[in-house]
PDB file of N, CA and C in Angstrom:
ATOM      1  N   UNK A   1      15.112-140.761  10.071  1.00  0.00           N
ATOM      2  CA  UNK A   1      14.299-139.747   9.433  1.00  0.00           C
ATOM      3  C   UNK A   1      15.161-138.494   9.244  1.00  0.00           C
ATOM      4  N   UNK A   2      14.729-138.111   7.596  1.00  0.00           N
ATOM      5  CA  UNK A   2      15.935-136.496   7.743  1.00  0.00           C
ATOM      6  C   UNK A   2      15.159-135.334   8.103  1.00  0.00           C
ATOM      7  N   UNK A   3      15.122-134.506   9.009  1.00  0.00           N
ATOM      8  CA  UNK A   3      14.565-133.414   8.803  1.00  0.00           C
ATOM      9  C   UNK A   3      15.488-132.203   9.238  1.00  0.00           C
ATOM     10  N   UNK A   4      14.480-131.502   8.543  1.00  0.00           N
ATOM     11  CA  UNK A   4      15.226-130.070   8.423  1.00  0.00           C
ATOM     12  C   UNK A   4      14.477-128.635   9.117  1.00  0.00           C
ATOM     13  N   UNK A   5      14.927-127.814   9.700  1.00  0.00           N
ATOM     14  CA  UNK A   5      14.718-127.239  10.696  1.00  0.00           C
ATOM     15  C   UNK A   5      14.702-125.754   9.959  1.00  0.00           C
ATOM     16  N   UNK A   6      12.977-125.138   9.778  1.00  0.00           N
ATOM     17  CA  UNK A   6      13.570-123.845   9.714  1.00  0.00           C
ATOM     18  C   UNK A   6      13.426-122.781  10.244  1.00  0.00           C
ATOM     19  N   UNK A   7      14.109-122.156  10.241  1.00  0.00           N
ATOM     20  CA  UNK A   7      14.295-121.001  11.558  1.00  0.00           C
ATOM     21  C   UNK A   7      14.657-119.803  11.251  1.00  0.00           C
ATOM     22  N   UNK A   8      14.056-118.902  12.335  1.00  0.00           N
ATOM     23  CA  UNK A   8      14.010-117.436  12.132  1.00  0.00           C
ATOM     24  C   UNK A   8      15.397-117.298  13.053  1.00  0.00           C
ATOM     25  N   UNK A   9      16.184-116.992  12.316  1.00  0.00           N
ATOM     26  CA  UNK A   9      17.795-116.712  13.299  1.00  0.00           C
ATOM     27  C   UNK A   9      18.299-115.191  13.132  1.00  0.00           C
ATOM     28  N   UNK A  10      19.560-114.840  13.933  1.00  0.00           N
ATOM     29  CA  UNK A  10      20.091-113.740  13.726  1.00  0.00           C
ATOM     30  C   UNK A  10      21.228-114.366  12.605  1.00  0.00           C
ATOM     31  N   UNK A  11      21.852-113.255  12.411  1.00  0.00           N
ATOM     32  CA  UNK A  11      23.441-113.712  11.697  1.00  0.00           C
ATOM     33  C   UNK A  11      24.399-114.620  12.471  1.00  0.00           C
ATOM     34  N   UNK A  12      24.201-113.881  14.085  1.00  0.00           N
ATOM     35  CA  UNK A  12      25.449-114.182  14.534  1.00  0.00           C
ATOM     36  C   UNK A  12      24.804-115.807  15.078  1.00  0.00           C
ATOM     37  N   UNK A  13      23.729-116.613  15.182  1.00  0.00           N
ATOM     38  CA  UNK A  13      23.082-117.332  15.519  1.00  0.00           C
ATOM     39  C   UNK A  13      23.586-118.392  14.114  1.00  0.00           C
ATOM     40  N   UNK A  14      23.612-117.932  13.101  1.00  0.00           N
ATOM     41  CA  UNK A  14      23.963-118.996  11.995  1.00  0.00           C
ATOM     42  C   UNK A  14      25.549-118.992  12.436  1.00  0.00           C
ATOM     43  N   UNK A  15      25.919-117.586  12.306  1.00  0.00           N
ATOM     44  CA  UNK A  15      27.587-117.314  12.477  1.00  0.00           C
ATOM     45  C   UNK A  15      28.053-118.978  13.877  1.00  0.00           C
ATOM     46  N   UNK A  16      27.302-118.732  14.594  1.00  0.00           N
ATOM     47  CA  UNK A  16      27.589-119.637  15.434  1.00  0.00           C
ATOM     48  C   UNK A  16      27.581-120.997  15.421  1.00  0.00           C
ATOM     49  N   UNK A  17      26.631-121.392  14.663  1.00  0.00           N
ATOM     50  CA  UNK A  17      26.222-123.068  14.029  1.00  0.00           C
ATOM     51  C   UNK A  17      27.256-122.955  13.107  1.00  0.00           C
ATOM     52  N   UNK A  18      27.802-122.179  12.270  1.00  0.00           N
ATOM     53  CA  UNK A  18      28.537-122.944  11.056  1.00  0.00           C
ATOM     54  C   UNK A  18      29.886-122.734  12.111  1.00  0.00           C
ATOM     55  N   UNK A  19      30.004-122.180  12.654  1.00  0.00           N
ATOM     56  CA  UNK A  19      31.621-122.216  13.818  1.00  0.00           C
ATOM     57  C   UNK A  19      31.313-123.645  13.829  1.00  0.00           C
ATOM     58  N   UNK A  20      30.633-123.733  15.124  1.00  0.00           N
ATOM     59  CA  UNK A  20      30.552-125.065  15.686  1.00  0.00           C
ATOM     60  C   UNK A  20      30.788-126.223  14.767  1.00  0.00           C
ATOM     61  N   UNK A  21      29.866-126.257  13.993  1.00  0.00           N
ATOM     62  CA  UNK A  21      30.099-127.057  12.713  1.00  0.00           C
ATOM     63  C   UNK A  21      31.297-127.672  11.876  1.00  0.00           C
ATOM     64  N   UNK A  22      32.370-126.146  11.641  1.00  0.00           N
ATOM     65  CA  UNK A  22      33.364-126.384  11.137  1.00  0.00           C
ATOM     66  C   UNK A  22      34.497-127.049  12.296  1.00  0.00           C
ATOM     67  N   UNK A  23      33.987-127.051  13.751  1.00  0.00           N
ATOM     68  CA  UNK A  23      34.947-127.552  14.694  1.00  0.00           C
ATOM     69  C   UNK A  23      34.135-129.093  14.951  1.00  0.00           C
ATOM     70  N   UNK A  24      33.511-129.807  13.956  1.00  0.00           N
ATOM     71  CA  UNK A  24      33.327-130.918  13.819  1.00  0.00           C
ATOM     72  C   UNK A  24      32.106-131.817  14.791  1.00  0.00           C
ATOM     73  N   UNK A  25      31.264-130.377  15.767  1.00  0.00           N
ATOM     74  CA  UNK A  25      29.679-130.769  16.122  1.00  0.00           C
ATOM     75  C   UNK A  25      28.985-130.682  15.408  1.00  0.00           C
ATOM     76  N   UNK A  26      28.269-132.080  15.388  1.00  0.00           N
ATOM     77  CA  UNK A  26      26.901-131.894  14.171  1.00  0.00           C
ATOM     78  C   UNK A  26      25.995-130.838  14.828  1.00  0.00           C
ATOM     79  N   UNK A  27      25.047-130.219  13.454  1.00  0.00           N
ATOM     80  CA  UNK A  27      24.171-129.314  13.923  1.00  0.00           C
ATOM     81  C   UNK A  27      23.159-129.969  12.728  1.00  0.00           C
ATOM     82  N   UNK A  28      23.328-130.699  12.208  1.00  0.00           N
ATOM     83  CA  UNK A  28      21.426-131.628  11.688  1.00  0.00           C
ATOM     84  C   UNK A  28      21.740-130.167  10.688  1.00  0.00           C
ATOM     85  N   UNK A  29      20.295-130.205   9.491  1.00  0.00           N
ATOM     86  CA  UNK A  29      19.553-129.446   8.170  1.00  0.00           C
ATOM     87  C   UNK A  29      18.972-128.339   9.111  1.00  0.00           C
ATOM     88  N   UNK A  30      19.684-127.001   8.332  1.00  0.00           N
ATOM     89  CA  UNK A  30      18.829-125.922   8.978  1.00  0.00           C
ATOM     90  C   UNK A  30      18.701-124.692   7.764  1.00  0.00           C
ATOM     91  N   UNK A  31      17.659-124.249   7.481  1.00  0.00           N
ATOM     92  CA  UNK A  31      17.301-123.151   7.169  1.00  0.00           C
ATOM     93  C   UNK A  31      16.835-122.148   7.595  1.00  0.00           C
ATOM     94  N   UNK A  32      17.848-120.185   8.049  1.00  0.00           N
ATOM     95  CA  UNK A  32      17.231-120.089   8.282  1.00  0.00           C
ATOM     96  C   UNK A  32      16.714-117.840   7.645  1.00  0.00           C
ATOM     97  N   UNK A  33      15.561-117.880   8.557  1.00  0.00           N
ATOM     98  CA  UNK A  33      15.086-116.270   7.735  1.00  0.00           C
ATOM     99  C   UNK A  33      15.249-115.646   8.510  1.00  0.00           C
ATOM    100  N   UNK A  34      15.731-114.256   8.078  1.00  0.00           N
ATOM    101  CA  UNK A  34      16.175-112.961   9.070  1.00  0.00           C
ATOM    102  C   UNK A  34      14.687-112.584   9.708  1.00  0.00           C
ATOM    103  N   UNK A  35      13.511-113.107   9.438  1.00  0.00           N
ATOM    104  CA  UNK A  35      12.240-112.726  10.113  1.00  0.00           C
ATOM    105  C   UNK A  35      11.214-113.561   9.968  1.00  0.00           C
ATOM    106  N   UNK A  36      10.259-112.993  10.797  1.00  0.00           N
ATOM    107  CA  UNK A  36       8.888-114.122  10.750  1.00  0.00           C
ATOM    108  C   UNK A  36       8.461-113.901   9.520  1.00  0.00           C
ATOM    109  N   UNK A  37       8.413-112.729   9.286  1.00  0.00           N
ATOM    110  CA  UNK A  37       7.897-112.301   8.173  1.00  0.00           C
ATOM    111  C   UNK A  37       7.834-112.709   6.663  1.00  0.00           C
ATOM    112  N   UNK A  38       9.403-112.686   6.569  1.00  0.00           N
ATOM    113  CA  UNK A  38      10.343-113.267   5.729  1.00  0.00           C
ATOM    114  C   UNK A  38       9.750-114.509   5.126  1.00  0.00           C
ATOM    115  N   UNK A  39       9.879-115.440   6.280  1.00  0.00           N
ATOM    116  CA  UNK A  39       9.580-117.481   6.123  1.00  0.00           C
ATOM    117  C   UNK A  39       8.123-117.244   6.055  1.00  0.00           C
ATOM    118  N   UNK A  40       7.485-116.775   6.001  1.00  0.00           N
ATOM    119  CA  UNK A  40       5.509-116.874   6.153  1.00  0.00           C
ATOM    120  C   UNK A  40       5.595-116.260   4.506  1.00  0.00           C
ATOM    121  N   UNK A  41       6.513-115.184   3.930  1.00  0.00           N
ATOM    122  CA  UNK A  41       5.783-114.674   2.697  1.00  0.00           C
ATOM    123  C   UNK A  41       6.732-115.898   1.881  1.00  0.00           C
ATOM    124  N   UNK A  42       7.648-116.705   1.892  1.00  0.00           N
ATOM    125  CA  UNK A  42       8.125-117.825   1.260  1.00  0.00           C
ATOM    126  C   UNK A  42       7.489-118.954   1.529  1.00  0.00           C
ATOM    127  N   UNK A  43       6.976-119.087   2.500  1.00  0.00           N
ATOM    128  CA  UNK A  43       6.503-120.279   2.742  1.00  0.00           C
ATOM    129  C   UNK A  43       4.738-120.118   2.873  1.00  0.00           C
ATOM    130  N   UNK A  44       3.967-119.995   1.800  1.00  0.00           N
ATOM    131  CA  UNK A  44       2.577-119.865   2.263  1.00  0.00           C
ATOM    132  C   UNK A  44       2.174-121.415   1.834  1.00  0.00           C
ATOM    133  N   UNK A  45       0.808-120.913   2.304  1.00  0.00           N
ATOM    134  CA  UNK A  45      -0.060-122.438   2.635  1.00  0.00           C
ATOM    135  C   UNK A  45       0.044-123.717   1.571  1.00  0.00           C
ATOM    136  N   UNK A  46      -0.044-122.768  -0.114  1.00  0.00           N
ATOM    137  CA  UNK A  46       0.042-123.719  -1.006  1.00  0.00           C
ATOM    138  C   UNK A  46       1.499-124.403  -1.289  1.00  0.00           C
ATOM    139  N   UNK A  47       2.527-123.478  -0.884  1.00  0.00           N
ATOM    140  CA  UNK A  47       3.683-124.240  -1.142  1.00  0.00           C
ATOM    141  C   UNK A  47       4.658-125.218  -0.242  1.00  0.00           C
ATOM    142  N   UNK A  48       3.570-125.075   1.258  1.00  0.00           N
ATOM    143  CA  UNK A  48       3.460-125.764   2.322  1.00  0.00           C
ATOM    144  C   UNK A  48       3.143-127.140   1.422  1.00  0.00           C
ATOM    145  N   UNK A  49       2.225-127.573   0.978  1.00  0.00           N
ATOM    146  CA  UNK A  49       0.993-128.335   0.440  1.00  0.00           C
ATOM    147  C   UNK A  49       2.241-129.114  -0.399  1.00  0.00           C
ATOM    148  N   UNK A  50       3.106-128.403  -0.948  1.00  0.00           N
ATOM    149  CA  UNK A  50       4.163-128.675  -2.120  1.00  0.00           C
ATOM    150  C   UNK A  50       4.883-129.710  -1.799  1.00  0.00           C
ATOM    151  N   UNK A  51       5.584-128.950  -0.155  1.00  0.00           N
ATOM    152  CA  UNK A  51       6.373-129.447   0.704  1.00  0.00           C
ATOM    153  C   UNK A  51       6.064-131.093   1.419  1.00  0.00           C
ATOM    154  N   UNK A  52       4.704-131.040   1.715  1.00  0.00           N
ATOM    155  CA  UNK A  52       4.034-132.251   2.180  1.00  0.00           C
ATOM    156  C   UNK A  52       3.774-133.230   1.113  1.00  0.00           C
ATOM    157  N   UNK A  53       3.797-133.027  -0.032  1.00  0.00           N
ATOM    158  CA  UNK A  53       3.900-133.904  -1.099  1.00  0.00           C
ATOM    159  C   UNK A  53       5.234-134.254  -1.547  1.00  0.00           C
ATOM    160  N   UNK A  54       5.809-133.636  -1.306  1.00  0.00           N
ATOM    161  CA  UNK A  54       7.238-134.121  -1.957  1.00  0.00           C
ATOM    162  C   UNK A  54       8.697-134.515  -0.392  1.00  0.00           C
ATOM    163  N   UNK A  55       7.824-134.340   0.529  1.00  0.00           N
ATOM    164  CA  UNK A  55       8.653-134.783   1.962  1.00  0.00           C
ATOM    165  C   UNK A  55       8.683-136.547   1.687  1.00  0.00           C
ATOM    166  N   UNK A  56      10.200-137.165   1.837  1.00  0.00           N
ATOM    167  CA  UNK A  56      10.066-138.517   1.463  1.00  0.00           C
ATOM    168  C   UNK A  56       9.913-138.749   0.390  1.00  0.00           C
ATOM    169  N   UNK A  57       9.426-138.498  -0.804  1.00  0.00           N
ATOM    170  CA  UNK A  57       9.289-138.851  -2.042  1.00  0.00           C
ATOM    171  C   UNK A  57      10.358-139.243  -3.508  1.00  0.00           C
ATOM    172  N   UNK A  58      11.383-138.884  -3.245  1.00  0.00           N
ATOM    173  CA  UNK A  58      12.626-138.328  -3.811  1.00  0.00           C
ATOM    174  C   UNK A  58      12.106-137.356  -5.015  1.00  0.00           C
ATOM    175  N   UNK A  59      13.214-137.120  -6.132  1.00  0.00           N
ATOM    176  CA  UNK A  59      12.469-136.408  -6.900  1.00  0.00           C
ATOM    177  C   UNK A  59      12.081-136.965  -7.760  1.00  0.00           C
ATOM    178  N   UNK A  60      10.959-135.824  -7.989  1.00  0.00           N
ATOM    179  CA  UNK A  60       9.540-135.734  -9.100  1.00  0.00           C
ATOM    180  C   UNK A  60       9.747-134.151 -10.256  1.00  0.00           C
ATOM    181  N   UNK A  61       9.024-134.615 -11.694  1.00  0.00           N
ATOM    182  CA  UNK A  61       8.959-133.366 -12.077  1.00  0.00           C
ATOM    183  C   UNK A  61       7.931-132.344 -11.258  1.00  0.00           C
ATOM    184  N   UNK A  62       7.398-131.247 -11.913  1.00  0.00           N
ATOM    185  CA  UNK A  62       6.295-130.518 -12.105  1.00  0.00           C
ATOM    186  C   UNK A  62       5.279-131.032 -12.321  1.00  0.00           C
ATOM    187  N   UNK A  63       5.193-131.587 -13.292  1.00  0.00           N
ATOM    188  CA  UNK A  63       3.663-132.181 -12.982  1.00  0.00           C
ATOM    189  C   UNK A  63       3.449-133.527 -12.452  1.00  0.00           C
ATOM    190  N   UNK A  64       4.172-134.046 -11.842  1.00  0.00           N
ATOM    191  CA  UNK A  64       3.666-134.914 -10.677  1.00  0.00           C
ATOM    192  C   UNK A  64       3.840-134.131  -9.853  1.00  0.00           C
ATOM    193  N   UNK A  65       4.398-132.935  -9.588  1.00  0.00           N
ATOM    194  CA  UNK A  65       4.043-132.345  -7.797  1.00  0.00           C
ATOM    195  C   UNK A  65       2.877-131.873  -7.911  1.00  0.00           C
ATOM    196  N   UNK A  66       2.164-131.169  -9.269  1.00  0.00           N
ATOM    197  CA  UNK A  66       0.909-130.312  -9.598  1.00  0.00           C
ATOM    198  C   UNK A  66      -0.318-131.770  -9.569  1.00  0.00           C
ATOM    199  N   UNK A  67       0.120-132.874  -9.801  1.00  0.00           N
ATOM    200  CA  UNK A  67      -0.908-134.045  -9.645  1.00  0.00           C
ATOM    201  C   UNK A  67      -1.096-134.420  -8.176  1.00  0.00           C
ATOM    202  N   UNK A  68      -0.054-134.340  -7.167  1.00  0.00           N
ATOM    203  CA  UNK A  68       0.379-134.590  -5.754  1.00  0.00           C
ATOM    204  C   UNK A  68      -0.890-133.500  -5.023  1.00  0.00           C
ATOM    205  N   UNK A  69      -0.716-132.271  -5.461  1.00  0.00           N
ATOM    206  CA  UNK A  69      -1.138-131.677  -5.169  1.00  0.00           C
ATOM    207  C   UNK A  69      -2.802-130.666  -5.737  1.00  0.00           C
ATOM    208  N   UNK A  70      -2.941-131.634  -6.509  1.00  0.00           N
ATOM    209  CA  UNK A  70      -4.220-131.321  -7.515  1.00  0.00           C
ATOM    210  C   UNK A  70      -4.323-129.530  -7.690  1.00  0.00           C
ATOM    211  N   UNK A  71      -2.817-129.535  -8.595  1.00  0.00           N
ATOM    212  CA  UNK A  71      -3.049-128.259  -8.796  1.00  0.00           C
ATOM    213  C   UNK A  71      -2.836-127.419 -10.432  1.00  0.00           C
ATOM    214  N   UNK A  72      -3.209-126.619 -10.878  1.00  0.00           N
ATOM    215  CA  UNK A  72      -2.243-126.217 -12.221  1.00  0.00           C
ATOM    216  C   UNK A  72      -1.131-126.544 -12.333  1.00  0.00           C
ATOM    217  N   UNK A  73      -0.432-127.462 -13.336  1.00  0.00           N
ATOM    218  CA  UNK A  73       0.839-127.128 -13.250  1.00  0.00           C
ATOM    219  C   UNK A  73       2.029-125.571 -13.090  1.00  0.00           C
ATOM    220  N   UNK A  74       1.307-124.494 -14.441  1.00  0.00           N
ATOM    221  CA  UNK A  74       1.902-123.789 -14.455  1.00  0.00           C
ATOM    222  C   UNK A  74       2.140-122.703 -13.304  1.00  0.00           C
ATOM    223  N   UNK A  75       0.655-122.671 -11.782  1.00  0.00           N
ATOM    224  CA  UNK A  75       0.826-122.383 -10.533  1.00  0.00           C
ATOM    225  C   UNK A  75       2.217-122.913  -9.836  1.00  0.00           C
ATOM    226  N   UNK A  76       2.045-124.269  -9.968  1.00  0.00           N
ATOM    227  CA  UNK A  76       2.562-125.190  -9.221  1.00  0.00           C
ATOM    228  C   UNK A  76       4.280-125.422  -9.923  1.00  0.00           C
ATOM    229  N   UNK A  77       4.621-124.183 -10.888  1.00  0.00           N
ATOM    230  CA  UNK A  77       5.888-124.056 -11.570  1.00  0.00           C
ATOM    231  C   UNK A  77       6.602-122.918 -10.729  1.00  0.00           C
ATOM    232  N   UNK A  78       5.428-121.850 -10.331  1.00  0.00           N
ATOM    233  CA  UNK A  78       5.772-120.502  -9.824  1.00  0.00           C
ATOM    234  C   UNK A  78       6.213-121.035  -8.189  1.00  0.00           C
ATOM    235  N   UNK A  79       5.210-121.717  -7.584  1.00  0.00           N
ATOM    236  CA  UNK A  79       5.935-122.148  -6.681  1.00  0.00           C
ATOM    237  C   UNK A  79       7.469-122.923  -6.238  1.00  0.00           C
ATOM    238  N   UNK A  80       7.554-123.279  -7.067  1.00  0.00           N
ATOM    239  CA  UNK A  80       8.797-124.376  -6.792  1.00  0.00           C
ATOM    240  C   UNK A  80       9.861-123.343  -7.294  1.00  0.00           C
ATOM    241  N   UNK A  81       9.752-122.910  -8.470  1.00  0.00           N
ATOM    242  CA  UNK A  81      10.620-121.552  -8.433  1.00  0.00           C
ATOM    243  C   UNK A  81      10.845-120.747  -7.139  1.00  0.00           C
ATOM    244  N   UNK A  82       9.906-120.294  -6.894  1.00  0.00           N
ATOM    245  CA  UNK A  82       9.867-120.158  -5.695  1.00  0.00           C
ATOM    246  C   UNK A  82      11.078-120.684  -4.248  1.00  0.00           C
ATOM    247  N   UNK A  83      10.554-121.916  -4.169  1.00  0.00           N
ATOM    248  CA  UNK A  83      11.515-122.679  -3.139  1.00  0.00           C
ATOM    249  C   UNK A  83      12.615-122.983  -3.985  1.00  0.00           C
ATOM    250  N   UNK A  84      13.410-123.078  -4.736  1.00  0.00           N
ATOM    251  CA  UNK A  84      14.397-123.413  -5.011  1.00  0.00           C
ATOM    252  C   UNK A  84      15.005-122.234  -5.004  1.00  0.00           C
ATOM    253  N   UNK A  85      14.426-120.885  -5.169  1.00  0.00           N
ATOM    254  CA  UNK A  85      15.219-119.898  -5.229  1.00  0.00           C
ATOM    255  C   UNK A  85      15.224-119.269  -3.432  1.00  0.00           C
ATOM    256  N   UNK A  86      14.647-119.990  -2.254  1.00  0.00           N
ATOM    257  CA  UNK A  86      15.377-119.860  -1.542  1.00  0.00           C
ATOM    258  C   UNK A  86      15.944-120.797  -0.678  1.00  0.00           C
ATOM    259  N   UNK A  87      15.915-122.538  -1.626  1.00  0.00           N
ATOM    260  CA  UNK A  87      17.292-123.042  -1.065  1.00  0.00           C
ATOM    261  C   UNK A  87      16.402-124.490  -0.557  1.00  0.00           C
ATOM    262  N   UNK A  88      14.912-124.445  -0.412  1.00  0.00           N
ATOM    263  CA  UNK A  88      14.186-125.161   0.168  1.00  0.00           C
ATOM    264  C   UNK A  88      14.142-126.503  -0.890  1.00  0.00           C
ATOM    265  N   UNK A  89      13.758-126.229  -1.914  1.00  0.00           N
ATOM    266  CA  UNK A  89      13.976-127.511  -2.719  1.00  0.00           C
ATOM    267  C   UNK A  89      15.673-127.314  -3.708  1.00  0.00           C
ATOM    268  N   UNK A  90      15.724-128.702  -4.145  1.00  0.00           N
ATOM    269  CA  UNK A  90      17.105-128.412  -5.090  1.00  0.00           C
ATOM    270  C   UNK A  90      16.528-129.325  -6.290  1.00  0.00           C
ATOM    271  N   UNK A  91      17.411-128.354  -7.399  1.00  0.00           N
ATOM    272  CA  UNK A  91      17.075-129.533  -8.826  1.00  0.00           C
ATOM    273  C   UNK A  91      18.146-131.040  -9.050  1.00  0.00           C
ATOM    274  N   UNK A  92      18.001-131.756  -9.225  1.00  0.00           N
ATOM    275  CA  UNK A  92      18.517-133.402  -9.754  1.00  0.00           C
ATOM    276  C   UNK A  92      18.884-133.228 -10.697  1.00  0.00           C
ATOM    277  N   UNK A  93      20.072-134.026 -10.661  1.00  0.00           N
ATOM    278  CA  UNK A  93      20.831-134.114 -11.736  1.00  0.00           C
ATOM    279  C   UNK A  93      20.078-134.315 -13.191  1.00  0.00           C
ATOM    280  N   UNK A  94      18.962-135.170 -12.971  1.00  0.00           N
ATOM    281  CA  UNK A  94      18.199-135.742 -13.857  1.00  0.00           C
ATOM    282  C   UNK A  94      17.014-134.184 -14.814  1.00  0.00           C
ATOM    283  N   UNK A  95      17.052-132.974 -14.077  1.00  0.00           N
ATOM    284  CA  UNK A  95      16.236-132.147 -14.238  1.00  0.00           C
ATOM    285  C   UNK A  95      14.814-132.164 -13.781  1.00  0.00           C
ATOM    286  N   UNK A  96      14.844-132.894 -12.609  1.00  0.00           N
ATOM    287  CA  UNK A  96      13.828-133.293 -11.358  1.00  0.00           C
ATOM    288  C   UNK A  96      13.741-132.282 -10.484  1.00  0.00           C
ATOM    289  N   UNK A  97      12.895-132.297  -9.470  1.00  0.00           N
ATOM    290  CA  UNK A  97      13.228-131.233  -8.137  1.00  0.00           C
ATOM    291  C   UNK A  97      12.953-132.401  -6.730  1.00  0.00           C
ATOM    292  N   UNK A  98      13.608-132.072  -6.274  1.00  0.00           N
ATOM    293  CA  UNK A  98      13.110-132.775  -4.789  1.00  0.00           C
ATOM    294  C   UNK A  98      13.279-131.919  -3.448  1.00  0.00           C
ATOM    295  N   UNK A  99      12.415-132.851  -2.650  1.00  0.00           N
ATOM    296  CA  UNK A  99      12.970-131.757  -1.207  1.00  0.00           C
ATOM    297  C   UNK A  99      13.533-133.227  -0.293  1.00  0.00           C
ATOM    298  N   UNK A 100      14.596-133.234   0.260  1.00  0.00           N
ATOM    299  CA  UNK A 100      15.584-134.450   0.782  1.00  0.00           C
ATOM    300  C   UNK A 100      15.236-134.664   2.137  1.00  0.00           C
ATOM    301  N   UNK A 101      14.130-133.891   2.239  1.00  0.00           N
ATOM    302  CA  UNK A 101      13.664-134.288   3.883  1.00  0.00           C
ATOM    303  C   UNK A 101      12.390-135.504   3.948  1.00  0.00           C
ATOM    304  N   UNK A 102      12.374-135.710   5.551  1.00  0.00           N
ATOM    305  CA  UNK A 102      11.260-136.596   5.738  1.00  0.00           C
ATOM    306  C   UNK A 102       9.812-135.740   6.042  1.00  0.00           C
ATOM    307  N   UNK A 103      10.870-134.685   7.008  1.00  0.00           N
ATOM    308  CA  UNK A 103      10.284-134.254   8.195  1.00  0.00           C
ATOM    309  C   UNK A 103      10.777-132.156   8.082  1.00  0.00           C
ATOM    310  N   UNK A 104       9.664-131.174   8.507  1.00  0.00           N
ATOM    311  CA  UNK A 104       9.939-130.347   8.889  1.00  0.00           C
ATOM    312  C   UNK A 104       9.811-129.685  10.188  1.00  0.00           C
ATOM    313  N   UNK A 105      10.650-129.178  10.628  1.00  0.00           N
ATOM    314  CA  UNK A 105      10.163-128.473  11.963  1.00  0.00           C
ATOM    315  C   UNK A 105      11.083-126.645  11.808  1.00  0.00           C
ATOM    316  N   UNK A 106       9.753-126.044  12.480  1.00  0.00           N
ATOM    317  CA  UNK A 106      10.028-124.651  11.837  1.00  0.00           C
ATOM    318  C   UNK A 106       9.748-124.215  13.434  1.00  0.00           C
ATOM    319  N   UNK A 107      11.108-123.321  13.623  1.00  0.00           N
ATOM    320  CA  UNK A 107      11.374-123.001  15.009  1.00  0.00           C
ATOM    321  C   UNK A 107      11.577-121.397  15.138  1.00  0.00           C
ATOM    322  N   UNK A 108      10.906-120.311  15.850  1.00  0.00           N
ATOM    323  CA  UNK A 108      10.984-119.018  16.149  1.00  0.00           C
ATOM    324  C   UNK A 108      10.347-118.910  17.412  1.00  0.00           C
ATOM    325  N   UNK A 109      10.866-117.660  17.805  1.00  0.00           N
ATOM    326  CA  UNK A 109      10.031-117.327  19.029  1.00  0.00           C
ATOM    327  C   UNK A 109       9.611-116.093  18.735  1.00  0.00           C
ATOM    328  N   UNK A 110       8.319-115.703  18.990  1.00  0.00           N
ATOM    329  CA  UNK A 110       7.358-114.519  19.177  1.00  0.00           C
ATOM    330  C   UNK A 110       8.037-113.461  20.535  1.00  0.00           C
ATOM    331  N   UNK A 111       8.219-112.261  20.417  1.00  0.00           N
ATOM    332  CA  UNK A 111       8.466-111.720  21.861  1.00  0.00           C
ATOM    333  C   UNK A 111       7.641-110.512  21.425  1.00  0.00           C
ATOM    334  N   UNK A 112       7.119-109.914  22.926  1.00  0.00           N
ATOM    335  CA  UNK A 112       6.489-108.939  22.817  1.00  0.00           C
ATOM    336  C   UNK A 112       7.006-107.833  22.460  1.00  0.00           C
ATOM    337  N   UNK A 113       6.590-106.562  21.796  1.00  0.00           N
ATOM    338  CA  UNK A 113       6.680-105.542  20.892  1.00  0.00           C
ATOM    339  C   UNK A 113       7.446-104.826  21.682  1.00  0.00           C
TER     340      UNK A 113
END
């Protein structure tokens, strides 16, 4: 199963995975946002919905994700714009979009104020 991990990190927290990385430890699919804030206003409920339709699927246009998801297409255009412009989905060679995962897991920690 592929999944991809996204996460509220610092710099030096990525700075550190792509070290490691380039010294040849795997570190698995990670995305991640300088805040909670950040990943909640990119990632809301409907484009969650996007995500769960097109996890496993390979790629699909627009309007099979807007049929996946019984939605407007031209909504369901703004979204994916959306994720591709921050990295979450990618376009196919074919002029498709897909998301290459199976699986998401979205990792932060809350600390008090």
């Amino acid at each position: 199963m592929r999944t991809v991990t996204l996460e509220v990190g610092s710099r030096e927290a990525v700075t550190r995975r792509t070290l490691a990385a380039f010294s040849g430890r795997k570190q698995g699919a990670y995305l991640s946002f300088a805040t909670p804030e950040l990943l909640w206003s990119v990632l809301t409920a409907r484009r969650w919905d996007i995500l769960r339709a097109m996890a496993g699927a390979g790629s699909m246009s627009i309007r099979d994700a807007a049929r996946r998801v019984r939605r407007d297409v031209k909504t369901v255009r703004g979204d994916v714009r959306a994720l591709l412009d921050a990295g979450i989905l990618r376009r196919t060679a074919n002029g498709k979009f897909e998301f290459p995962y199976d699986a998401v897991r979205v990792s932060f920690t809350l600390k008090a104020a």
